[in-house]
N, C-alpha and C. Protein backbone atom coordinates (compact mmCIF):
# COMPACT_ATOMS: atom_id res chain seq x y z
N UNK A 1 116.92 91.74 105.82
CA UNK A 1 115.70 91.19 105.26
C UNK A 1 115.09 92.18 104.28
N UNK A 2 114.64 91.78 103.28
CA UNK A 2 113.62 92.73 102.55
C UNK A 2 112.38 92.75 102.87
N UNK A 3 111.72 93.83 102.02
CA UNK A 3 110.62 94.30 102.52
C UNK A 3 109.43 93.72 102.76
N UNK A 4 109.37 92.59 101.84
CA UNK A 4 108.27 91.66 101.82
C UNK A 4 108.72 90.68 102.83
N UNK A 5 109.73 90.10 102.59
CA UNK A 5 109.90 89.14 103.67
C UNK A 5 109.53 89.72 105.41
N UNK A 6 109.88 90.69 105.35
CA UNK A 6 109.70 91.80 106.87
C UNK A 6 108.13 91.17 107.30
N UNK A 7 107.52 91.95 105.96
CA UNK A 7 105.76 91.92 106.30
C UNK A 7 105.34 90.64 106.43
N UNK A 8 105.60 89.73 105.31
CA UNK A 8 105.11 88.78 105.63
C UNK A 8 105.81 88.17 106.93
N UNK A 9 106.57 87.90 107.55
CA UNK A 9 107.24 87.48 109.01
C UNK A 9 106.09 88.39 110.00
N UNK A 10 105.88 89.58 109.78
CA UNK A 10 104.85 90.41 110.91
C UNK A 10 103.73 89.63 110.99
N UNK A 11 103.24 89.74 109.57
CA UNK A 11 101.67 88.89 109.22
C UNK A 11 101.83 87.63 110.10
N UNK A 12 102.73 87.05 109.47
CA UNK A 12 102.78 85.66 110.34
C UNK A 12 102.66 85.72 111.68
N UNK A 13 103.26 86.50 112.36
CA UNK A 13 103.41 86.51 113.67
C UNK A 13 102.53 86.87 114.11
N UNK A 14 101.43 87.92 114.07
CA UNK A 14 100.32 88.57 114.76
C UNK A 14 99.01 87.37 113.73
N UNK A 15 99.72 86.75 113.39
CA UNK A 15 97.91 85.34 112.80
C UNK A 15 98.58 84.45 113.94
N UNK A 16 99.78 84.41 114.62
CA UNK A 16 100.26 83.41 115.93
C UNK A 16 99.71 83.94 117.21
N UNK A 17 99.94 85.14 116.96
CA UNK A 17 99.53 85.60 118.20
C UNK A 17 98.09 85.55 118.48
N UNK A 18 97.32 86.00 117.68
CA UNK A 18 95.63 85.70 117.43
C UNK A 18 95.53 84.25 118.26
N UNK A 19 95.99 83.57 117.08
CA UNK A 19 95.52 81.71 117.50
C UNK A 19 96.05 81.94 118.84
N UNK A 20 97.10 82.36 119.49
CA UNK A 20 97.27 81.71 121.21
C UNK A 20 96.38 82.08 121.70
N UNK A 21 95.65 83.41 121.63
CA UNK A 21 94.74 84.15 122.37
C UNK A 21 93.17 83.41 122.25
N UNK A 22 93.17 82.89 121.32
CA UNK A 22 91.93 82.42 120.79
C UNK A 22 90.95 82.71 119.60
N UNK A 23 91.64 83.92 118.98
CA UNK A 23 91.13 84.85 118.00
C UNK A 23 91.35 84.00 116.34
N UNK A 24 90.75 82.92 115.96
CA UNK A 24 90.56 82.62 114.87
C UNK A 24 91.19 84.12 113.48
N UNK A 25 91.91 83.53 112.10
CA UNK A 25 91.72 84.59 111.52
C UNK A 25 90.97 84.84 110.80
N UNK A 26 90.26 86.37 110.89
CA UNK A 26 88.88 86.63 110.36
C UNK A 26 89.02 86.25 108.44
N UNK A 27 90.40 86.85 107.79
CA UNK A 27 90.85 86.94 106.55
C UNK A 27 90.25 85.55 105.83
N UNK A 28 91.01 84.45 106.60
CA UNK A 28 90.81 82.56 106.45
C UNK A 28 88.95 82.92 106.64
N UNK A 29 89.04 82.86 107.19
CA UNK A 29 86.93 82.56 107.56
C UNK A 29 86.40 83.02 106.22
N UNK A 30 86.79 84.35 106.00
CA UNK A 30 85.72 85.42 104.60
C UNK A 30 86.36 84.23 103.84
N UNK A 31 87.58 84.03 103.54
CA UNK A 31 87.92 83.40 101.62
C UNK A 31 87.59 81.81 101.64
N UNK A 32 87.28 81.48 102.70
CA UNK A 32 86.44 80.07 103.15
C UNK A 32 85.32 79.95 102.75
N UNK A 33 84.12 81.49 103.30
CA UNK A 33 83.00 81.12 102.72
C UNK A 33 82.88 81.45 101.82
N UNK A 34 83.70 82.99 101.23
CA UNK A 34 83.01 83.20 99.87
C UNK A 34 83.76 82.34 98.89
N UNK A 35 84.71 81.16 98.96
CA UNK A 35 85.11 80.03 98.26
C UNK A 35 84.04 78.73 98.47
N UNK A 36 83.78 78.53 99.68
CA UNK A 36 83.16 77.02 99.79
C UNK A 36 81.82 77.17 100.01
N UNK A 37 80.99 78.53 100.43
CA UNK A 37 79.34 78.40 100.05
C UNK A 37 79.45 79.85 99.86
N UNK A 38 79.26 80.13 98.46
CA UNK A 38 79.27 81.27 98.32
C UNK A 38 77.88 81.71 97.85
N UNK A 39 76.74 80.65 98.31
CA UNK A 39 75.13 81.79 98.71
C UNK A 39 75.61 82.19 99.53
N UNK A 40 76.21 81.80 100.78
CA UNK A 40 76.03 82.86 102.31
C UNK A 40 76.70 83.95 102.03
N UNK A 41 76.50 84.57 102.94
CA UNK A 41 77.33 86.07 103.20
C UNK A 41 78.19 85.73 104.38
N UNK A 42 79.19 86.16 104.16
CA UNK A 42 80.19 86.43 105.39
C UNK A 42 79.84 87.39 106.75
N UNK A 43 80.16 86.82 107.83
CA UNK A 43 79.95 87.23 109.14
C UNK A 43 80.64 89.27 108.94
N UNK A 44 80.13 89.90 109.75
CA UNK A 44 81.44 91.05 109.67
C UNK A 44 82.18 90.43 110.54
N UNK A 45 83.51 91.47 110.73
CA UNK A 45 84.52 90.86 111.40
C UNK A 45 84.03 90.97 112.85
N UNK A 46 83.31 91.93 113.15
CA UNK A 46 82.66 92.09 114.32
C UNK A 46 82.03 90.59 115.02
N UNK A 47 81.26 90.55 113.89
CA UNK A 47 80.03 89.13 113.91
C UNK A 47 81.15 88.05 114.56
N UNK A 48 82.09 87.98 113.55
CA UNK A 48 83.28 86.84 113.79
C UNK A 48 83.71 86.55 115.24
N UNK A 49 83.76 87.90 115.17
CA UNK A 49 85.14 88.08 117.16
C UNK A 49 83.71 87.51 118.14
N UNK A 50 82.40 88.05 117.79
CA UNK A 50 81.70 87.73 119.44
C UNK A 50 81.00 86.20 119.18
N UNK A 51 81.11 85.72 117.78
CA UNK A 51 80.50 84.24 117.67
C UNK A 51 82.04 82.70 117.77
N UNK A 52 83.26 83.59 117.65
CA UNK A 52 84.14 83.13 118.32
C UNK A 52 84.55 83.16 119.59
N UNK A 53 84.31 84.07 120.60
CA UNK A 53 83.50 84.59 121.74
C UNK A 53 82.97 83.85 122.41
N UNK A 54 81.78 83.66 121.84
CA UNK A 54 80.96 82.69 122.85
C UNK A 54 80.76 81.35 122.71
N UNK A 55 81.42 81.26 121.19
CA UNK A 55 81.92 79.60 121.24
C UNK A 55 83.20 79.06 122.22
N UNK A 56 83.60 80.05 122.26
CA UNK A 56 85.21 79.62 123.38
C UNK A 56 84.65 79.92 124.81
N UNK A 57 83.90 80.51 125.15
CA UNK A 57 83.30 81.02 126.74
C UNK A 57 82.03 80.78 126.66
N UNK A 58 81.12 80.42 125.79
CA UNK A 58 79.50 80.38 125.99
C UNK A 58 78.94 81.47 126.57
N UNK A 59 77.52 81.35 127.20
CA UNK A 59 76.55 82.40 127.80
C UNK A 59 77.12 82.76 129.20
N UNK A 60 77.88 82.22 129.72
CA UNK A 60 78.22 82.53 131.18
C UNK A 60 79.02 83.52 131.59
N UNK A 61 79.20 84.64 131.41
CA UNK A 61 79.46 85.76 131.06
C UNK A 61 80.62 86.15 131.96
N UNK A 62 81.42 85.19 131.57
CA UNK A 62 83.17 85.02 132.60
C UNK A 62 82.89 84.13 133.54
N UNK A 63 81.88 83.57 134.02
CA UNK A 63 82.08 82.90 135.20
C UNK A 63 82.58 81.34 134.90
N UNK A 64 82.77 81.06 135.84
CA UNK A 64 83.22 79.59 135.53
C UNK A 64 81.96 78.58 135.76
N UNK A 65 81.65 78.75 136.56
CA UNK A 65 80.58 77.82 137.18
C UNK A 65 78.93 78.54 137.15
């Protein structure tokens, strides 16, 4: 394989691995907003991980019930 093909196959694989886990990719989100409303400002990536976070688990802080 060459070199690009290598990386891009990695890239690919760890944006798969993200989505199984639940981890949206932060990269897609930024060129989303600063393409489709670009008054807002983009989340940091920080912002991203805990508002993807608690959209997948809410306020209940691991519990189930």
């Amino acid at each position: 394989m060459q070199t690009v093909d290598l990386r891009n196959f990695w890239q690919r694989t760890m944006q798969t691995a993200r989505l199984m886990v639940g981890l949206p990719d932060y990269a897609r989100y930024a060129a989303h907003v600063r393409e489709k409303h670009p008054d807002r400002k983009p989340m940091t990536e920080t912002e991203f991980f805990r508002a993807c976070q608690q959209s997948r688990y809410g306020g209940r802080n691991g519990r189930c019930c």
